[in-house]
Protein backbone atom coordinates (compact mmCIF):
# COMPACT_ATOMS: atom_id res chain seq x y z
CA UNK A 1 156.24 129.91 -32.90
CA UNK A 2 159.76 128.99 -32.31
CA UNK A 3 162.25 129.73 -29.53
CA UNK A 4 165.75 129.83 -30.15
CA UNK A 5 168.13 128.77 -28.24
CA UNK A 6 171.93 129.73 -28.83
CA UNK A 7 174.98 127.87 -26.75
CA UNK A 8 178.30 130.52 -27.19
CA UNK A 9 181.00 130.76 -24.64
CA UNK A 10 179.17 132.83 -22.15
CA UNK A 11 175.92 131.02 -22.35
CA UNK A 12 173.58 133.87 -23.67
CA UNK A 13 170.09 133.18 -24.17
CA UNK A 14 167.97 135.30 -26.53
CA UNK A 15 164.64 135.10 -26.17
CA UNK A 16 161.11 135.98 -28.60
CA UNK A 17 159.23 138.95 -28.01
CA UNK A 18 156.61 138.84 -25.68
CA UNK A 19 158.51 135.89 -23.27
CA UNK A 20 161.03 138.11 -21.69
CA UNK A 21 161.02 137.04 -17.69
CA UNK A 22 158.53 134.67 -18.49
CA UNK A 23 161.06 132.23 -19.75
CA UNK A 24 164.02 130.34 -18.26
CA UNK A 25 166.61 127.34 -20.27
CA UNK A 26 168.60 124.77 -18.96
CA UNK A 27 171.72 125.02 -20.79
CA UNK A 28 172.97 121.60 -19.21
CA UNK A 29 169.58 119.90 -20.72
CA UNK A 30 168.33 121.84 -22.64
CA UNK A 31 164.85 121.99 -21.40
CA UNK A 32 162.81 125.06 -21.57
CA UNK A 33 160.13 126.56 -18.90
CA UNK A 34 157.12 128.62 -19.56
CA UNK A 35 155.97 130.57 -16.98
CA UNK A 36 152.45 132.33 -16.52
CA UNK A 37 151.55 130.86 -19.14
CA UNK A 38 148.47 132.21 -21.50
CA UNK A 39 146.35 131.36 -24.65
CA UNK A 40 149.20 132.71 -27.03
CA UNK A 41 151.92 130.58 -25.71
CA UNK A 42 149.88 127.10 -27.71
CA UNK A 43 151.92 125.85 -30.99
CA UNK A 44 154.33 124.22 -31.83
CA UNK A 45 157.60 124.60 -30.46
CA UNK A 46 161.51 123.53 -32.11
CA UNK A 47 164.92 123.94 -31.04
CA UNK A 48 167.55 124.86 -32.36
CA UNK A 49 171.43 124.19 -31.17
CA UNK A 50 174.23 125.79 -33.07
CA UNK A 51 177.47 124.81 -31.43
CA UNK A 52 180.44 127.59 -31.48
CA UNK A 53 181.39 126.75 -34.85
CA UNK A 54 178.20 128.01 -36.26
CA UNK A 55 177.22 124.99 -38.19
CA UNK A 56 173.85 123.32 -37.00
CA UNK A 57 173.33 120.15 -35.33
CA UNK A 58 171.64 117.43 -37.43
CA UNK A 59 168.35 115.79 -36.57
CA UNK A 60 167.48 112.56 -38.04
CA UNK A 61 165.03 112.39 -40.83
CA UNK A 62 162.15 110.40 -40.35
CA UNK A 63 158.10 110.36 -41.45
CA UNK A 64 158.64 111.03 -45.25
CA UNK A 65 155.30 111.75 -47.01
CA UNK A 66 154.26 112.89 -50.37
CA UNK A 67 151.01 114.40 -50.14
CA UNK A 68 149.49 114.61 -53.96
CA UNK A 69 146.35 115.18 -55.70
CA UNK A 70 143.10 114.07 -54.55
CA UNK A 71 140.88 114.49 -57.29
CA UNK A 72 140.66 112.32 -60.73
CA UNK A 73 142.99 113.73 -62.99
CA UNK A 74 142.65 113.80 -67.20
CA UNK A 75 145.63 114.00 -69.09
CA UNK A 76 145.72 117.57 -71.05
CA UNK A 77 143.43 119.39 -68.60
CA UNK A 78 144.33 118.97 -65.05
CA UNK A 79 147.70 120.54 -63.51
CA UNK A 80 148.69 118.71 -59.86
CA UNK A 81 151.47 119.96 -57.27
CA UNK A 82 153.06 116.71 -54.72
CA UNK A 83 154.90 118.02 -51.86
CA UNK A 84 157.44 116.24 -50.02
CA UNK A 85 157.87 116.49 -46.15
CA UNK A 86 159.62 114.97 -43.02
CA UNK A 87 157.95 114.54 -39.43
CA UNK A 88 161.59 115.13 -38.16
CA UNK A 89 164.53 116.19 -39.57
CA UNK A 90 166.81 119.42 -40.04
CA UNK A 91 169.26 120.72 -42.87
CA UNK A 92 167.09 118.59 -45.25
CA UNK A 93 167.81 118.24 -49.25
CA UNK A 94 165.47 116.59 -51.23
CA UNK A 95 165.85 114.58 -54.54
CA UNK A 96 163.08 113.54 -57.01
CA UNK A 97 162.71 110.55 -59.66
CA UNK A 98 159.92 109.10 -61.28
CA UNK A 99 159.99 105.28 -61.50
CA UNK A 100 163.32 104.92 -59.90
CA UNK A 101 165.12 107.60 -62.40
CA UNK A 102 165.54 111.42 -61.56
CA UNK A 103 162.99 113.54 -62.54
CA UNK A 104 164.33 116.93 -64.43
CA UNK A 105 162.36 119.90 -64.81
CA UNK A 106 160.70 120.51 -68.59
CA UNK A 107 158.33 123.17 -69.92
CA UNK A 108 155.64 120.83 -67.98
CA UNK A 109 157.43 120.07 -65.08
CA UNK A 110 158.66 122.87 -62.27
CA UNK A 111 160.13 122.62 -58.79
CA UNK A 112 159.68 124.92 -55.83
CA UNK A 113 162.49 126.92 -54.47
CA UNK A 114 163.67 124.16 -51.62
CA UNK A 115 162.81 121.40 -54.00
CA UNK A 116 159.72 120.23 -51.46
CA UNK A 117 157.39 120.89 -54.17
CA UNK A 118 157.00 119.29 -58.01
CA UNK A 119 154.06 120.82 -60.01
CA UNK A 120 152.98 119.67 -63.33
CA UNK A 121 150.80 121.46 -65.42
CA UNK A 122 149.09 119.85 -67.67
CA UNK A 123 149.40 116.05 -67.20
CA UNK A 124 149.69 113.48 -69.92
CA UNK A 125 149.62 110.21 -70.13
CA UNK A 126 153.50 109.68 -69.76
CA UNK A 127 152.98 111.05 -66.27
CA UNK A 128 151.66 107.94 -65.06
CA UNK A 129 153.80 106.10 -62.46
CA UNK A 130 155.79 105.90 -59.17
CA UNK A 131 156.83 109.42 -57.48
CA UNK A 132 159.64 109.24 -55.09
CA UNK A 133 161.22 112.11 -52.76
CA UNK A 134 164.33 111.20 -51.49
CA UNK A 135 165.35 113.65 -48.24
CA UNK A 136 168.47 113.41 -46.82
CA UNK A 137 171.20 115.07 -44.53
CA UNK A 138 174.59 114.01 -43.22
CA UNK A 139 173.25 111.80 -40.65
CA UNK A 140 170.53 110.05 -42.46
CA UNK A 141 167.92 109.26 -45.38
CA UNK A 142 164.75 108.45 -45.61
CA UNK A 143 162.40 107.71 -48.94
CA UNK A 144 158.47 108.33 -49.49
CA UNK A 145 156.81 107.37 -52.89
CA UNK A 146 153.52 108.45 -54.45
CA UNK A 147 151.63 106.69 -57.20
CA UNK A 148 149.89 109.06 -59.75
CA UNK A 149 147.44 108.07 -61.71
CA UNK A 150 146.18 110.16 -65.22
CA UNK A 151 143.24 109.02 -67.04
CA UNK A 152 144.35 109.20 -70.95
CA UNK A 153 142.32 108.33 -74.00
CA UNK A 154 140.89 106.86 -76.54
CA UNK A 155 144.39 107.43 -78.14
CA UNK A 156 146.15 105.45 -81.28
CA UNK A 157 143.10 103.41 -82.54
CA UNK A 158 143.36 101.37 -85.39
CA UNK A 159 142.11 98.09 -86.49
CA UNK A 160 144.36 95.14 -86.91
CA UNK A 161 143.39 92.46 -89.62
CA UNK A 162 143.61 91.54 -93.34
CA UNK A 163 141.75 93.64 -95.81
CA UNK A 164 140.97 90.97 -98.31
CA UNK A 165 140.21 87.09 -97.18
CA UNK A 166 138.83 84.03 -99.23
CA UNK A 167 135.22 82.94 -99.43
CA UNK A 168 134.88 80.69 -96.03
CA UNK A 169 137.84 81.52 -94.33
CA UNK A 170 137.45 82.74 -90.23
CA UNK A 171 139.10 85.92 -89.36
CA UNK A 172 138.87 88.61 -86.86
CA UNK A 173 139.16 92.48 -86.99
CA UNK A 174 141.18 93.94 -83.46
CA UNK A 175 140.81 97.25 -82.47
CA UNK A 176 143.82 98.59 -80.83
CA UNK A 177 143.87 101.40 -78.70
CA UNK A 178 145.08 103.10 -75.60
CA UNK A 179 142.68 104.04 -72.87
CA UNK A 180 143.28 104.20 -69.27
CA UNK A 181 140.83 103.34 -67.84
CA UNK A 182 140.33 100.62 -70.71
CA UNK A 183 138.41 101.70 -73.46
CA UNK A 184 134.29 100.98 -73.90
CA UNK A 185 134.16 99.32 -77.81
CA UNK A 186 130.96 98.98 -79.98
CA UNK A 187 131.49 97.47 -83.68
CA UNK A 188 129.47 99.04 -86.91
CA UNK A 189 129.18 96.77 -90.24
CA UNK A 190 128.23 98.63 -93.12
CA UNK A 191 126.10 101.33 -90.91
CA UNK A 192 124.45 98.95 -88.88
CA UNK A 193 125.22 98.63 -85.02
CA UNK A 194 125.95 95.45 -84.25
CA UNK A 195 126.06 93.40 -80.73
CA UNK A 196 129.74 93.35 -80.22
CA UNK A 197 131.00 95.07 -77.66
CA UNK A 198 134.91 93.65 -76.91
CA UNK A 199 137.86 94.63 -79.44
CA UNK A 200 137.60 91.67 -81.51
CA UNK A 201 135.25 91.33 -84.07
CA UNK A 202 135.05 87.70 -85.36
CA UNK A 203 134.12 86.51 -88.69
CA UNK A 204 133.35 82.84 -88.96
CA UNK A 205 132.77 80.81 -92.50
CA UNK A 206 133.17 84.32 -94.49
CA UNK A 207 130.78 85.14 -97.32
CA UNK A 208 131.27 88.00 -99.75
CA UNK A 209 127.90 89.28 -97.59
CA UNK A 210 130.84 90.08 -95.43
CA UNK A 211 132.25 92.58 -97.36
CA UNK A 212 132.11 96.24 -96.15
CA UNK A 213 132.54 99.21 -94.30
CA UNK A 214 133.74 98.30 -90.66
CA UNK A 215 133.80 100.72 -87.58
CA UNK A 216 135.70 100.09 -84.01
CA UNK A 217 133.75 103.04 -81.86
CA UNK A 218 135.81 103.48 -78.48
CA UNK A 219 134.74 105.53 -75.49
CA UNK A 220 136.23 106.64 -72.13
CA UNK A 221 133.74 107.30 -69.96
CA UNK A 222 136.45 109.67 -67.38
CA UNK A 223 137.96 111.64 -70.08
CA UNK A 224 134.69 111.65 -72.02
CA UNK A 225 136.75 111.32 -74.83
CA UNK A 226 135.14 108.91 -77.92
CA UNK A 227 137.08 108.17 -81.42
CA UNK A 228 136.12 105.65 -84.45
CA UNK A 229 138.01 104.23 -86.54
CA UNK A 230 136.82 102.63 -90.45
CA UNK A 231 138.22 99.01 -91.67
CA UNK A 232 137.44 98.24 -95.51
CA UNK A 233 136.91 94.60 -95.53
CA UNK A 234 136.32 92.36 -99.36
CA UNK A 235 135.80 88.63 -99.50
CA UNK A 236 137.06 86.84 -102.82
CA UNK A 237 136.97 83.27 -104.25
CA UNK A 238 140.89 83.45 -103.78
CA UNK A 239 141.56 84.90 -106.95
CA UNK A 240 138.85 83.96 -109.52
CA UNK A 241 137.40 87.19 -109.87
CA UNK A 242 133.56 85.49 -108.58
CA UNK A 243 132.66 84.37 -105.03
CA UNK A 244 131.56 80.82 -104.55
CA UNK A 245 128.27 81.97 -104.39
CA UNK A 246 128.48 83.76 -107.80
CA UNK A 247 129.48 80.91 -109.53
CA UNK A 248 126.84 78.43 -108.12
CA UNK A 249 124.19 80.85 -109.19
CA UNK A 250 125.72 81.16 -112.79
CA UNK A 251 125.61 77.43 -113.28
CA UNK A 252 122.30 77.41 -111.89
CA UNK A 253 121.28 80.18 -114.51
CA UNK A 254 122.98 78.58 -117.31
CA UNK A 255 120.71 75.13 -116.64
CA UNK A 256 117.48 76.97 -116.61
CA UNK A 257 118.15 78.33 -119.92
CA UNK A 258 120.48 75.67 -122.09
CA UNK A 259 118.10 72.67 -120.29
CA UNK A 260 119.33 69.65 -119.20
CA UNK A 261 122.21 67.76 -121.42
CA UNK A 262 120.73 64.37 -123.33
CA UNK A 263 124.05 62.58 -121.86
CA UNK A 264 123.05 62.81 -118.26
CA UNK A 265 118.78 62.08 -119.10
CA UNK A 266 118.22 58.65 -117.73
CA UNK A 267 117.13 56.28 -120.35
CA UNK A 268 118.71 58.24 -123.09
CA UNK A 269 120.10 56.38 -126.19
CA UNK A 270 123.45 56.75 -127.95
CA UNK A 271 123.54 58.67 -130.94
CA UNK A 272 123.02 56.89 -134.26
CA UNK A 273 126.73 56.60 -136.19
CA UNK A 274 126.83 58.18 -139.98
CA UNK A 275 126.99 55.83 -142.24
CA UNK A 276 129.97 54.59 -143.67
CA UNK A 277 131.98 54.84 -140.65
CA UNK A 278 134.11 52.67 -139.02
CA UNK A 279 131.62 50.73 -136.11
């Protein structure tokens, strides 16, 4: 309920229904009296003093709160309102800005008729940050701030490394993503699941047994929210068109069948010169 009190020339007093001669005002002070009093006289009570100008008096601003969304929010499905408020405080304008820069209204982003309200609906990602509410009138200021948080993701994954690398070279394979909160990874090599369970997938002393098929899974487990990704890896000899390996088994095949050469049996003796030429 509120009572209104109104200073003029002649000092009138208008009073709410239901408190006529139960009611009496100190114009000097200000102060108010209830009198036989009863269950419906409990609230809250505010006054107001308009001089004989008309224009209002001004009450310091002071409390500011944003109250905002309790619940855990997901970027694309939920839709949050943060309302702005003062403890104390008359003729009040409010201002909003997101991570200190003003915050303009979009086909996402409304405002309520007095400005105390911002709703956004849905949330993304970019909605992450500081909320303030600036509140002011021409006798003071005050500031409240609100940090929102919007779960987002797996978004943008892709795996960072070369596609081609020498026989017995280390390299590693980095999935990339963004994930709030940060993303769960698993790593699949040519089908098969493998241990790894961090973005980087590390390849020491490569073979061309390393070539393949390689898969960054990533998981959120608040958006529920899971994406893969495929890497095409091939190991070389650095240009020779076989693998070290290749050619160590070639030679080794090309012994069993030619035989060992007489120059390198032990004992062997040198070939007997034709004759007639020069010793």
């Amino acid at each position: 309920m509120e009572w209104l009190k109104v200073i003029s020339l002649t000092s009138a007093l208008l009073t709410g229904p239901g408190y006529t001669n139960r009611v009496s005002v100190n114009t000097t002070t200000g102060s108010l009296e209830l009198k036989q009093l009863t269950l419906g006289d409990s609230g809250a009570y505010t006054v107001s003093m308009v001089p004989n100008t008309g224009d209002a008096l001004n009450e310091r601003i002071s409390g500011a709160l944003i109250t905002g969304p309790s619940e855990t929010l997901i970027a694309g499905k939920s839709s949050i309102n943060m309302t702005c408020q003062a403890a104390a405080g008359t003729n009040i304008s409010r201002e909003w800005l997101k991570d200190d820069q003003p915050l303009s209204p979009s086909n996402r982003i409304t405002f309520s008729e007095d400005n105390s309200t911002v709703f956004i609906s849905p949330v993304e990602s970019s909605d992450n940050g500081e909320y303030q509410c600036r509140l002011s009138n021409p006798v003071s200021t005050d500031t409240a701030s609100y940090n929102l948080t919007v779960n987002y993701g797996p978004d943008f994954v892709a795996i960072l490394g070369d596609t081609t690398a020498e026989e017995g070279s280390d390299l590693v394979l980095y999935c990339d993503v963004d994930s709030l909160p940060p993303a769960i990874f698993s790593w699949i090599v040519n089908g098969t699941r493998t241990d790894e369970q961090t973005a980087a997938y590390v390849i020491k002393n490569s073979s061309y047994s390393d070539s393949g098929n390689y898969t960054c899974e990533t998981s959120n487990d608040i958006t529920g929210n899971r994406v893969n990704v495929s890497h095409w890896l091939k190991i070389t000899d650095g240009g020779n068109g076989q693998t070290q390996r290749q050619k160590k088994a070639s030679i080794e095949e090309h012994s069993m069948k030619t035989g060992p050469s007489r120059d390198t049996q032990p004992g062997a003796l040198p070939q007997r010169l034709s004759p007639g030429l020069p010793q």
